[in-house]
Protein backbone atom coordinates (compact mmCIF):
# COMPACT_ATOMS: atom_id res chain seq x y z
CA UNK A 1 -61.07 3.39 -50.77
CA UNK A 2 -58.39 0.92 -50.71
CA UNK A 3 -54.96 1.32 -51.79
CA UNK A 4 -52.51 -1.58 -53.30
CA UNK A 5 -48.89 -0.59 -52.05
CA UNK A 6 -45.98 -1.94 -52.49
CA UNK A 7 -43.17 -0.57 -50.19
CA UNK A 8 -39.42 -1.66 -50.06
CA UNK A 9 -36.98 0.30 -47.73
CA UNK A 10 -33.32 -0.40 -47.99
CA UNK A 11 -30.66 1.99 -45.84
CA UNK A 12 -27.21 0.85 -45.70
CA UNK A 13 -25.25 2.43 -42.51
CA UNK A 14 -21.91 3.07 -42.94
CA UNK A 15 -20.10 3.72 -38.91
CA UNK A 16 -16.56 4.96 -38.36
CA UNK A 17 -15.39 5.53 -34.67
CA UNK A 18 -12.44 6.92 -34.05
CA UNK A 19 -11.18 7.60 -30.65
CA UNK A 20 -8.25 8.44 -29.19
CA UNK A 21 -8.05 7.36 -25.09
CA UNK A 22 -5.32 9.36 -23.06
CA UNK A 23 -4.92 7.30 -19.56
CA UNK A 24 -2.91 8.90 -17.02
CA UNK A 25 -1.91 6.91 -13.24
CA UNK A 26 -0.33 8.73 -11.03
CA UNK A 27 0.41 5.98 -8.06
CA UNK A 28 2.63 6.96 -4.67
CA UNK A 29 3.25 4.38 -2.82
CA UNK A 30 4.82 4.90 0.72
CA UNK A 31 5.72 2.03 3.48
CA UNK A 32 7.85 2.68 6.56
CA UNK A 33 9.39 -0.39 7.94
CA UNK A 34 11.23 0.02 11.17
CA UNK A 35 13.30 -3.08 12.09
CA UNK A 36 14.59 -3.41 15.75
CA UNK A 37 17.20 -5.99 16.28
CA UNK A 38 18.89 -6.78 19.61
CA UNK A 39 21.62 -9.32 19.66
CA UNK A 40 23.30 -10.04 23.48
CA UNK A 41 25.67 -12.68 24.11
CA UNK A 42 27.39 -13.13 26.91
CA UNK A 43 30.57 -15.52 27.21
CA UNK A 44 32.04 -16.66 29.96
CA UNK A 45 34.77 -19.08 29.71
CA UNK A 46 36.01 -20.23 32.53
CA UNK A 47 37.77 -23.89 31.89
CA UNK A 48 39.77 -24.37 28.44
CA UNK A 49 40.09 -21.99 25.16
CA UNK A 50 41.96 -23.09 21.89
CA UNK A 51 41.93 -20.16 18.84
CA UNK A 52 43.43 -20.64 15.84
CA UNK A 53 44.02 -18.04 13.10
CA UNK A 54 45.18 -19.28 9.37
CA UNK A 55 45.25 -17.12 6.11
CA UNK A 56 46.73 -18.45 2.99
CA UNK A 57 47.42 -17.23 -0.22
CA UNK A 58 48.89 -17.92 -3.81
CA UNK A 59 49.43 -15.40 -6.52
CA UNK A 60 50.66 -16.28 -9.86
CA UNK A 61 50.54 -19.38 -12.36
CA UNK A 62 51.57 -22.92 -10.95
CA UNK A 63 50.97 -21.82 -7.16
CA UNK A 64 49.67 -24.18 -4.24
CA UNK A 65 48.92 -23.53 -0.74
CA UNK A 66 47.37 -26.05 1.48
CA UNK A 67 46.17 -25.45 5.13
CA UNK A 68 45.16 -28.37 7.02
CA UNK A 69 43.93 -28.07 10.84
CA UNK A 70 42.29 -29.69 13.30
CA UNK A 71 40.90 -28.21 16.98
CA UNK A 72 39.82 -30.29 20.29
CA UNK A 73 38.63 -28.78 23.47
CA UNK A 74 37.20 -30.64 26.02
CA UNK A 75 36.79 -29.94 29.64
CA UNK A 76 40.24 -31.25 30.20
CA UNK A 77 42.01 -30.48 26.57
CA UNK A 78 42.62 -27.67 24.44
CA UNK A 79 44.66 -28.85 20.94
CA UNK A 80 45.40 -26.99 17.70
CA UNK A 81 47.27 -28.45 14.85
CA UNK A 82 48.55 -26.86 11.57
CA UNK A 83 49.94 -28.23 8.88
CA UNK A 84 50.98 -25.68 6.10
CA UNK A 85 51.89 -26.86 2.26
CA UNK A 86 53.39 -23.63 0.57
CA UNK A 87 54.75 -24.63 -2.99
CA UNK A 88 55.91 -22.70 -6.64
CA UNK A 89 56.58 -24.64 -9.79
């Protein structure tokens, strides 16, 4: 017996994927820092000292103030100068 066949198979595959992804993080994050900080100092002046202290201020429109100084100390000096400039138009 023999059999002449003719065979044709056609499928056509129609997909749709729909998802929906929740994501969730849940991060803690912890660091301890402990900082230590020691500052000595230790002065001991036994020869010559200058100090000098300025403050200076202008307020207002057409102000000027001008400090000019200058310090020395040596072993065998201890100079300051100050010249002030104050001035209002």
């Amino acid at each position: 017996m023999s059999y002449d066949v003719d065979f044709e198979f056609e499928k056509e595959i129609d997909i749709e994927v729909e998802a929906e992804v929740e994501l969730e993080w849940d991060i803690e994050f912890k660091k301890d820092v402990d900082v230590d900080i020691k500052v000595e100092s230790d002065v001991d002046i036994k020869d010559n000292l200058t100090q000098v202290n300025v403050d200076a201020e202008a307020y207002g429109e057409n102000t000027l103030v001008e400090i000019d100084m200058a310090v020395l100390t040596t072993d065998y000096l201890s100079h300051a100068s100050v010249s002030v400039i104050s001035a209002v138009d």
